[in-house]
N, C-alpha and C. Protein backbone atom coordinates (compact mmCIF):
# COMPACT_ATOMS: atom_id res chain seq x y z
N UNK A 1 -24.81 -76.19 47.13
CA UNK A 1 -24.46 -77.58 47.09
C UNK A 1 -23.63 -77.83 45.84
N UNK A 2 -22.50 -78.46 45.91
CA UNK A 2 -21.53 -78.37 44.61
C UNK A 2 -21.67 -79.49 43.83
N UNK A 3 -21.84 -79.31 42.91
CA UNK A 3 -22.02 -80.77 41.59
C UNK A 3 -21.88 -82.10 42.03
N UNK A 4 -20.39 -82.15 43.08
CA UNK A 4 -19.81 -83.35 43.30
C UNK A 4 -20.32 -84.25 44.44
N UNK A 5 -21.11 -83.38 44.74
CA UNK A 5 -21.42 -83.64 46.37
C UNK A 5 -22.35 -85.13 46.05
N UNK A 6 -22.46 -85.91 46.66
CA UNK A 6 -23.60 -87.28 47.06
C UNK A 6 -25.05 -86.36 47.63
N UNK A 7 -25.61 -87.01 47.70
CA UNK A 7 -27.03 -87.11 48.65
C UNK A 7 -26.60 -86.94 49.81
N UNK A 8 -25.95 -87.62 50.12
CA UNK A 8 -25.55 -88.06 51.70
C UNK A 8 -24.49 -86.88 52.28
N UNK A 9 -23.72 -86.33 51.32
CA UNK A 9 -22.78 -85.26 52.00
C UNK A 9 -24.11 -83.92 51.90
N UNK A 10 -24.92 -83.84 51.01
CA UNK A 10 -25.64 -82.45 51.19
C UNK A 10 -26.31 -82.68 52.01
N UNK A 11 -27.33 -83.64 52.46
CA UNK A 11 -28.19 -83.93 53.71
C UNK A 11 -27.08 -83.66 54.65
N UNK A 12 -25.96 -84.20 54.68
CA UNK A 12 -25.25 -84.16 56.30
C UNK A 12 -25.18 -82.43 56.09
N UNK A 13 -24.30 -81.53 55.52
CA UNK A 13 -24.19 -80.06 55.26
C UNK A 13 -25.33 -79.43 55.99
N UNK A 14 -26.23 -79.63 54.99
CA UNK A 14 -27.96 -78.97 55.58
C UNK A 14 -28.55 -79.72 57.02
N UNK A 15 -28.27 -80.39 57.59
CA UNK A 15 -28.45 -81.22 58.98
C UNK A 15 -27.48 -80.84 60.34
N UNK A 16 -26.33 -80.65 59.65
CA UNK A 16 -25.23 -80.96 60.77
C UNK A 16 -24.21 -79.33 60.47
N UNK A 17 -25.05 -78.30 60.33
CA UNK A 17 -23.96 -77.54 59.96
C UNK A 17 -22.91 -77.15 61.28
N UNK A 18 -21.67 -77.02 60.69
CA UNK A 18 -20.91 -76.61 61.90
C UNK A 18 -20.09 -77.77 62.65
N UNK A 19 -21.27 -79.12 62.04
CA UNK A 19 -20.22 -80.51 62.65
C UNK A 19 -19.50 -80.65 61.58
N UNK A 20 -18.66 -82.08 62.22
CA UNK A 20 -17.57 -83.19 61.59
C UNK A 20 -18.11 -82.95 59.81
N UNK A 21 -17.66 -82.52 59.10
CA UNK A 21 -17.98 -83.05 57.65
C UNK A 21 -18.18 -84.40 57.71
N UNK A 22 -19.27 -85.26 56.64
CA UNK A 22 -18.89 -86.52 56.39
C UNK A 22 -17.55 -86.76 56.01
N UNK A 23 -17.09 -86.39 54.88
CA UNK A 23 -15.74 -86.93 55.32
C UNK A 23 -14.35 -87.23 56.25
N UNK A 24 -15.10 -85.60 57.26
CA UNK A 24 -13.77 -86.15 58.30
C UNK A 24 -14.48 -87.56 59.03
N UNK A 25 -15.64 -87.95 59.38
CA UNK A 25 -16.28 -89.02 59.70
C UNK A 25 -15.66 -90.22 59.25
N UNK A 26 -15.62 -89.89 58.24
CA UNK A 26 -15.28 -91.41 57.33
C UNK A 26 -13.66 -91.43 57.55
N UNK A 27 -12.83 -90.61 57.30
CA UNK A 27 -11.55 -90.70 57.76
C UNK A 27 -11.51 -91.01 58.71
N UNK A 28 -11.93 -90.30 60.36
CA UNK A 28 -12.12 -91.12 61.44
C UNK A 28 -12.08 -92.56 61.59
N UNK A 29 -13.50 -92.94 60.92
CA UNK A 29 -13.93 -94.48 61.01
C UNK A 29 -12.95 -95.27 60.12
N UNK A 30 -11.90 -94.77 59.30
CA UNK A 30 -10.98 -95.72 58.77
C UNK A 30 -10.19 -96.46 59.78
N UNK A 31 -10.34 -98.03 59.33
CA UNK A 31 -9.31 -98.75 60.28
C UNK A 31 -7.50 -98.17 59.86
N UNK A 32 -6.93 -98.55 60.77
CA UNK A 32 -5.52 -98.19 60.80
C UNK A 32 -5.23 -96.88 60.88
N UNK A 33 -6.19 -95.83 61.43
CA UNK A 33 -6.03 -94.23 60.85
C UNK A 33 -5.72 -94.49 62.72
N UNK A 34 -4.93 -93.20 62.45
CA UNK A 34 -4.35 -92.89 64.08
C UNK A 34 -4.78 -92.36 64.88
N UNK A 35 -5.93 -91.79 64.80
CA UNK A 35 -7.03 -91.48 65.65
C UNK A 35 -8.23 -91.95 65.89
N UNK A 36 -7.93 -93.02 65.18
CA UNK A 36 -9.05 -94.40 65.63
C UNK A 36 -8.63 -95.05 66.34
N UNK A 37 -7.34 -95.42 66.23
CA UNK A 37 -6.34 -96.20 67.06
C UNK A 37 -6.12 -95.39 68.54
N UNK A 38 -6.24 -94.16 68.99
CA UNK A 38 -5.68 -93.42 70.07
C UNK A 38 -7.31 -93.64 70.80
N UNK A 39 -8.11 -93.11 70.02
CA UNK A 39 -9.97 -93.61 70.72
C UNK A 39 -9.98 -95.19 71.10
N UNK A 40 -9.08 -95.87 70.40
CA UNK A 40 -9.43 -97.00 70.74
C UNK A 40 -8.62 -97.43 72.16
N UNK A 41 -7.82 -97.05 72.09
CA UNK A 41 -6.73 -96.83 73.16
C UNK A 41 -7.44 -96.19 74.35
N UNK A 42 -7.89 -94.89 74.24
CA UNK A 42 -8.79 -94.56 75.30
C UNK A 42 -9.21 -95.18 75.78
N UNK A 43 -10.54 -95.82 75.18
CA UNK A 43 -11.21 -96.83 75.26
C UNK A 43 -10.96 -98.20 75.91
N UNK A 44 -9.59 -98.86 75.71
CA UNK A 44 -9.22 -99.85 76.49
C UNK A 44 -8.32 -99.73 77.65
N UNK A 45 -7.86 -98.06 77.43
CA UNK A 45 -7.42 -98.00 79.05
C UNK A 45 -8.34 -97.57 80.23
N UNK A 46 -9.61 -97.19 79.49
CA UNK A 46 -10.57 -96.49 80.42
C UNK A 46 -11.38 -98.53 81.04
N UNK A 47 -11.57 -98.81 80.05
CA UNK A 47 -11.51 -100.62 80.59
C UNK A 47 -10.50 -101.06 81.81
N UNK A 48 -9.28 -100.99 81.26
CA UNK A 48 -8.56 -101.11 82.30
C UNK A 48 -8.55 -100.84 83.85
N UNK A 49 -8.71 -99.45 83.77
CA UNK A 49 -8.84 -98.51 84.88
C UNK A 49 -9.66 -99.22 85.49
N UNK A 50 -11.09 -99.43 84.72
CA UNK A 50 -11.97 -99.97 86.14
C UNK A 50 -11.98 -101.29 86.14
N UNK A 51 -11.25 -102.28 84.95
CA UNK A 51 -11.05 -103.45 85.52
C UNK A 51 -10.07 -104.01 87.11
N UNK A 52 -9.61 -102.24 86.83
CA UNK A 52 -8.30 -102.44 88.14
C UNK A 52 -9.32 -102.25 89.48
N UNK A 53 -10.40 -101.48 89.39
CA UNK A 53 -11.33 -101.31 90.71
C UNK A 53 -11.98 -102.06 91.09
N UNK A 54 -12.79 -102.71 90.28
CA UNK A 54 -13.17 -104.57 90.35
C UNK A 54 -11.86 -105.37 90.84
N UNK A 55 -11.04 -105.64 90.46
CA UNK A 55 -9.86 -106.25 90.87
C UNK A 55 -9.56 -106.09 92.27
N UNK A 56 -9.31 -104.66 92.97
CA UNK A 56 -8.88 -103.81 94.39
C UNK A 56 -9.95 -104.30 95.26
N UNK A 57 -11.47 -103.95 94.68
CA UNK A 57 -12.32 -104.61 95.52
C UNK A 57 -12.94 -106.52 95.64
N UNK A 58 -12.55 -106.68 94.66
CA UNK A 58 -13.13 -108.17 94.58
C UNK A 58 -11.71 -109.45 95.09
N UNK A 59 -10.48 -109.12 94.18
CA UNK A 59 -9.61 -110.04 93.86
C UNK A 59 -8.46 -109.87 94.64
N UNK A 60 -8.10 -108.73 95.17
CA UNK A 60 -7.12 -108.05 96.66
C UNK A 60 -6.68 -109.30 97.37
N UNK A 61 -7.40 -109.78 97.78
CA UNK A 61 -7.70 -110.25 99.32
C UNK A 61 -7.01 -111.48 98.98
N UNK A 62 -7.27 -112.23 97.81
CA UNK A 62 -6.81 -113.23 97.82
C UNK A 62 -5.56 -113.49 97.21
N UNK A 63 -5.69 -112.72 95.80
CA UNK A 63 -4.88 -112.88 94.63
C UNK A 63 -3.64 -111.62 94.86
N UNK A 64 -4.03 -110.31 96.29
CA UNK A 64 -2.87 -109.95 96.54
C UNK A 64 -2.65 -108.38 95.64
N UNK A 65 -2.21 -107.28 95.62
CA UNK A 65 -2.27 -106.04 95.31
C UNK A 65 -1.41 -106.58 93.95
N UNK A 66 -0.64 -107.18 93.30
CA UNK A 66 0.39 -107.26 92.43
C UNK A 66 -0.23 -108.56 91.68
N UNK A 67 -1.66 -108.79 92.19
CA UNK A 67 -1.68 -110.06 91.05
C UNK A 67 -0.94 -111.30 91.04
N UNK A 68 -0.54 -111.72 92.41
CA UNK A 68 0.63 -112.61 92.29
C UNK A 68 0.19 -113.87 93.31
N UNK A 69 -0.82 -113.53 93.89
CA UNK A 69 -1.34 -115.01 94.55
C UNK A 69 -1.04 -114.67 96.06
N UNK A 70 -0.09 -113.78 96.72
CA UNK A 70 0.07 -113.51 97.42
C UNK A 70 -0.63 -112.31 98.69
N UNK A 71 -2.12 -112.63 98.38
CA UNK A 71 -3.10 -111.56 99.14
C UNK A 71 -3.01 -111.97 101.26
N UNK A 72 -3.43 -111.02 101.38
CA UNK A 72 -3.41 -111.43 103.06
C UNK A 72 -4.51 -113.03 103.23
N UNK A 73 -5.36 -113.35 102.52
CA UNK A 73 -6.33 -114.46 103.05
C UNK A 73 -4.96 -115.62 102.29
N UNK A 74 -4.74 -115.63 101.41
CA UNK A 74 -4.09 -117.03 100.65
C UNK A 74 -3.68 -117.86 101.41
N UNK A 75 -2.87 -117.39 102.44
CA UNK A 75 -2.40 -118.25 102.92
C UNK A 75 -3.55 -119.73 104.29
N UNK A 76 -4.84 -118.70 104.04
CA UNK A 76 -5.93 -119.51 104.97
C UNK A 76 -6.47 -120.44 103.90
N UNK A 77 -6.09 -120.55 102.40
CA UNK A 77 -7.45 -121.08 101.88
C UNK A 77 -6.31 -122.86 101.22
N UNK A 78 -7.41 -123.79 101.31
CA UNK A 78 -6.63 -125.19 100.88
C UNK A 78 -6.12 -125.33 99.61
N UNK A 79 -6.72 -124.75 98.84
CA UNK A 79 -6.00 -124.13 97.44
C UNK A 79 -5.10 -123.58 97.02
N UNK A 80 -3.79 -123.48 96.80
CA UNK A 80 -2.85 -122.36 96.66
C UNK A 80 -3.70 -121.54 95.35
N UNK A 81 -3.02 -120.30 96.01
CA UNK A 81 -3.87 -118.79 95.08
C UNK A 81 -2.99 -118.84 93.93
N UNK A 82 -3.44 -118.65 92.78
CA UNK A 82 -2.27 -118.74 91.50
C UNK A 82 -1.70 -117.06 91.25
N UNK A 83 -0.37 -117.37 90.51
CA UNK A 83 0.14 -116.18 89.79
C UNK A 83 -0.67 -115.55 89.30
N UNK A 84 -1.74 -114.67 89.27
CA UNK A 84 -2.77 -114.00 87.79
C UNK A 84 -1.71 -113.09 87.02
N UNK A 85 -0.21 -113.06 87.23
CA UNK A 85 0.62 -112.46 86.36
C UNK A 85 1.23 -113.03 85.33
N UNK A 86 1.22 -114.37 85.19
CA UNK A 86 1.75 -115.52 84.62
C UNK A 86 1.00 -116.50 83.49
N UNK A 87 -0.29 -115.73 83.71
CA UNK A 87 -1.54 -116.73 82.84
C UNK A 87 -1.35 -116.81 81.27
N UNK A 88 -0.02 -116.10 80.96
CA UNK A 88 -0.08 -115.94 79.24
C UNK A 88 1.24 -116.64 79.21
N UNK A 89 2.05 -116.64 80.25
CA UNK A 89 3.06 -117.72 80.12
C UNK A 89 3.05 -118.91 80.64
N UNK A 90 1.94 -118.96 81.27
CA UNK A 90 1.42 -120.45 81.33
C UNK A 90 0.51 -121.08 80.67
N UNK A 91 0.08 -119.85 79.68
CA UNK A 91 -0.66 -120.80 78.08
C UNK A 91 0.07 -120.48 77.01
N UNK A 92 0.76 -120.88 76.50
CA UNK A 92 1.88 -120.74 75.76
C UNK A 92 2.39 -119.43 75.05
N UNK A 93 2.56 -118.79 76.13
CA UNK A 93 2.17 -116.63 75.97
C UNK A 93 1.23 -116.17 75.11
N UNK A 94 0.26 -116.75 75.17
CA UNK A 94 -0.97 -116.09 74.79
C UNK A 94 -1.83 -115.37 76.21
N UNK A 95 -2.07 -114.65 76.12
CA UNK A 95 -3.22 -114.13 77.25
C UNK A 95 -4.75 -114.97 76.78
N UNK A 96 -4.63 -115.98 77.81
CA UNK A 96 -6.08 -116.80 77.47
C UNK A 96 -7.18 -115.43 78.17
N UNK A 97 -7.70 -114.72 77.27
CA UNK A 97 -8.86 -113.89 77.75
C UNK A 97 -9.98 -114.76 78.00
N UNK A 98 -10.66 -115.29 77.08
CA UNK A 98 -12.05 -115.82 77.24
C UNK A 98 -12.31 -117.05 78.08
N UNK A 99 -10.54 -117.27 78.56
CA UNK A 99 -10.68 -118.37 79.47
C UNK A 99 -11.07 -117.74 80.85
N UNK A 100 -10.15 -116.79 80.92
CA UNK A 100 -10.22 -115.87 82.23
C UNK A 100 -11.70 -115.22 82.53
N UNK A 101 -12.34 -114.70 81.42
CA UNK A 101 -13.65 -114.59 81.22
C UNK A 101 -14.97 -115.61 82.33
N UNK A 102 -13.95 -116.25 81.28
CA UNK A 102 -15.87 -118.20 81.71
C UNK A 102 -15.11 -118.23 83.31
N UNK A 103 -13.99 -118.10 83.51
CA UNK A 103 -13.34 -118.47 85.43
C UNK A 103 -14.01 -117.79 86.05
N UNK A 104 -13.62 -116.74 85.81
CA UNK A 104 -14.09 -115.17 87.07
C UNK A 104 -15.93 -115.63 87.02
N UNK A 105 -16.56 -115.88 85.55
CA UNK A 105 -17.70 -115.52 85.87
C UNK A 105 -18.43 -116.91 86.06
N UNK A 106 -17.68 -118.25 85.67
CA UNK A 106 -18.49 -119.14 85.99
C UNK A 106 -17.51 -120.23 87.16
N UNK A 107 -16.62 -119.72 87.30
CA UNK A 107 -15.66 -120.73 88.17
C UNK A 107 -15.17 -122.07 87.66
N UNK A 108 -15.66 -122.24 86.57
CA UNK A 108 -15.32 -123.55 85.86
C UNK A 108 -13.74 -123.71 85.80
N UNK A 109 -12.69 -124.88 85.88
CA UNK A 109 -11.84 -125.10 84.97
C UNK A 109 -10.72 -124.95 86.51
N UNK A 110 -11.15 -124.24 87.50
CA UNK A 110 -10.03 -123.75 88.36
C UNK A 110 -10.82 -124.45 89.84
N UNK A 111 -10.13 -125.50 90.51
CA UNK A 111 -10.60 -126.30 91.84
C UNK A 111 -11.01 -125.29 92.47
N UNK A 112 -10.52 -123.87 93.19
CA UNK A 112 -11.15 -123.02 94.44
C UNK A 112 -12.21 -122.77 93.67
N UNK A 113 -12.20 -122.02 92.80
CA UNK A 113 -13.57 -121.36 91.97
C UNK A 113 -14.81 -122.21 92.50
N UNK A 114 -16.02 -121.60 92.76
CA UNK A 114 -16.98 -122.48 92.90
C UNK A 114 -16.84 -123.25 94.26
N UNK A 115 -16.23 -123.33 95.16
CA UNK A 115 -15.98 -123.31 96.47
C UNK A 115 -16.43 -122.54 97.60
N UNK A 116 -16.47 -122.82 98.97
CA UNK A 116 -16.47 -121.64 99.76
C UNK A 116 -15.46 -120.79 99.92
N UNK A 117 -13.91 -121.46 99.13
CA UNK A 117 -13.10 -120.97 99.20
C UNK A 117 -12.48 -119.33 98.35
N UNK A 118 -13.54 -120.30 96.83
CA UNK A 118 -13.45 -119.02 96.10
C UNK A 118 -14.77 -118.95 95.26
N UNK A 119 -15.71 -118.14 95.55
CA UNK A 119 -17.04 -118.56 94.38
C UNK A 119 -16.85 -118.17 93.05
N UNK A 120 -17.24 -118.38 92.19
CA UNK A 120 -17.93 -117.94 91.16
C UNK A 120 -18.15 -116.38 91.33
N UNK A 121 -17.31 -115.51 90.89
CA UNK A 121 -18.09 -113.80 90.52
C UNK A 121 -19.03 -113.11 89.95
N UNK A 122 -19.25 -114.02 89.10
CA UNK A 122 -20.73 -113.69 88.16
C UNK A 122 -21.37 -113.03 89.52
N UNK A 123 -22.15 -113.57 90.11
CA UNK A 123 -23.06 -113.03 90.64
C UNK A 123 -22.86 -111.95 91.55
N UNK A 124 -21.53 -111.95 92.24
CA UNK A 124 -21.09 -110.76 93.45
C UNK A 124 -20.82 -109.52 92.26
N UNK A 125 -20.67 -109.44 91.18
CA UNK A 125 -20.58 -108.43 90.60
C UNK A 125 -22.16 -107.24 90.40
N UNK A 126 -23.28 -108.23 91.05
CA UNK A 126 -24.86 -107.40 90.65
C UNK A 126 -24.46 -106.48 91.41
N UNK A 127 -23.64 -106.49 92.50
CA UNK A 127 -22.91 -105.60 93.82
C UNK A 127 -22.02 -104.54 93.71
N UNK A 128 -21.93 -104.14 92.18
CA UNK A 128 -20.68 -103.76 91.78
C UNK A 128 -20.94 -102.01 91.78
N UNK A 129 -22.49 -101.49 92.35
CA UNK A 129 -22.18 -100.69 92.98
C UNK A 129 -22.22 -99.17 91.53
N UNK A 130 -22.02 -99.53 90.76
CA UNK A 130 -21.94 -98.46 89.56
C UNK A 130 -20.79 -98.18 88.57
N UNK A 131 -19.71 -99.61 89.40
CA UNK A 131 -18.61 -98.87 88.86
C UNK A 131 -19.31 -99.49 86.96
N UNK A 132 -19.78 -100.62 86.26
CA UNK A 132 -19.65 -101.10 85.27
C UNK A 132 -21.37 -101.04 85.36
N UNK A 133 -21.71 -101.10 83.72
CA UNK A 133 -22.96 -100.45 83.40
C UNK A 133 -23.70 -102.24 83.63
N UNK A 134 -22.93 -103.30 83.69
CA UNK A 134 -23.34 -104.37 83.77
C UNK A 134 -22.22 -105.58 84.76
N UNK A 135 -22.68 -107.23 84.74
CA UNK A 135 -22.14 -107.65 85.36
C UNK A 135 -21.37 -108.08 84.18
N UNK A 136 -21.58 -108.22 83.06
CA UNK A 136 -20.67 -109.07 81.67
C UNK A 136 -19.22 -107.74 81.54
N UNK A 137 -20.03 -106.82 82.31
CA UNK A 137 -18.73 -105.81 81.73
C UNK A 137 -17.80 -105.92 82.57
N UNK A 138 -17.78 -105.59 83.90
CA UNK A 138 -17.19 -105.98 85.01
C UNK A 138 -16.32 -107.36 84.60
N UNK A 139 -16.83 -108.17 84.44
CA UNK A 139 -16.05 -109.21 83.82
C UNK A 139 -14.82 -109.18 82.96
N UNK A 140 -15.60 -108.48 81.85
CA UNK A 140 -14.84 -107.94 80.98
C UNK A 140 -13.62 -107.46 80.86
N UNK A 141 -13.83 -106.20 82.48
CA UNK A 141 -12.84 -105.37 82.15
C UNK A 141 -11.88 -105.73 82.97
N UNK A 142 -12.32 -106.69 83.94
CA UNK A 142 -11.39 -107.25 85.03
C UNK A 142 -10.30 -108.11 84.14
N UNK A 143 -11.26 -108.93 83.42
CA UNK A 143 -10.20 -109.78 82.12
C UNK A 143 -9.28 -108.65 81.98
N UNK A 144 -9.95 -107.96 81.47
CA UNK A 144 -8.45 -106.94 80.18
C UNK A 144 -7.33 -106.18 81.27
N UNK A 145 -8.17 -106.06 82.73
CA UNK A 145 -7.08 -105.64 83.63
C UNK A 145 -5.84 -106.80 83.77
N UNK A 146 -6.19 -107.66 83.74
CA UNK A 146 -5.17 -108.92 84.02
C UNK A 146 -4.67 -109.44 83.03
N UNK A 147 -5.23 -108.74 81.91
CA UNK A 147 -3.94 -109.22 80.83
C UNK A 147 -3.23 -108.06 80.27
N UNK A 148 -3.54 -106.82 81.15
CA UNK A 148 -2.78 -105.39 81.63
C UNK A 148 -1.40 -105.59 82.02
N UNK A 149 -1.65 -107.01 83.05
CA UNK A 149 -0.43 -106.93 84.17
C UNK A 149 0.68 -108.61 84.13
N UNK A 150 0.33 -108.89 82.70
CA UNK A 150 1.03 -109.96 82.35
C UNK A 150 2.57 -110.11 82.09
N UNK A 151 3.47 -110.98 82.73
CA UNK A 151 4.39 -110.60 82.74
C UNK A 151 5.08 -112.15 82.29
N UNK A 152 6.59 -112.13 82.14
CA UNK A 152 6.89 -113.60 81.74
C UNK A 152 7.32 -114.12 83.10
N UNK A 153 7.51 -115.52 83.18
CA UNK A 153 7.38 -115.94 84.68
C UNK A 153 8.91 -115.68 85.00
């Protein structure tokens, strides 16, 4: 154990031989380091991905393969189906996430939502089958899929 060492780097040495040094750890866990940034990236495209499978199975039908309002039912329901490609240029190009959030899962704020026309998802997501470890995630990732596919109008 060398003079310089902490407590904490000789416990990790004698514990973890063969792993990550603490310090590559701590380099890791630095913000702005580029392999925090590429994990993180993983991380929100692996979100993506299955926000897109929630989307294919839940949001298809109405909202249309492209996100554009244009699904095979839209044209049956009294509501016109909105752009979901347009939602950041129709809040002043921001991607309203947490708005899109409280919609999908509580229907609030949007006339079909909460309808027979369009319910509330919160709950059809308990259905979701395995793709998401929960129904808040599903939510979640459906959000981050749709602000995946944001475009200017």
């Amino acid at each position: 154990m060398g003079r310089g060492s902490t407590r904490c780097e000789r416990w990790w040495r004698m514990h973890c031989p063969g792993r990550l040094t603490l310090a590559s750890l701590v380099f890791l866990a630095c913000p702005g380091n580029a392999q925090t940034e590429a994990a993180q990236d993983a991380v929100a495209n692996e979100a993506i991905a299955r926000g897109r499978i929630v989307y294919t199975r839940y949001c298809v039908s109405c909202h249309g393969k492209d996100a554009r309002g244009d699904g095979p039912l839209a044209k049956e329901l009294r509501v016109p189906v909105p752009d979901l490609t347009t939602l950041a240029a129709r809040s002043g190009g921001a991607y309203p996430h947490d708005r899109v959030v409280r919609i999908i899962s509580k229907g609030d704020e949007v006339r079909g939502h909460g309808t027979a026309d369009m319910p509330a998802w919160g709950p059809a997501f308990n259905r979701t089958n395995g793709i998401e470890a929960s129904v808040d995630e599903a939510i979640r990732n459906l959000a981050r899929y749709l602000g995946s596919v944001q475009r200017s109008k």
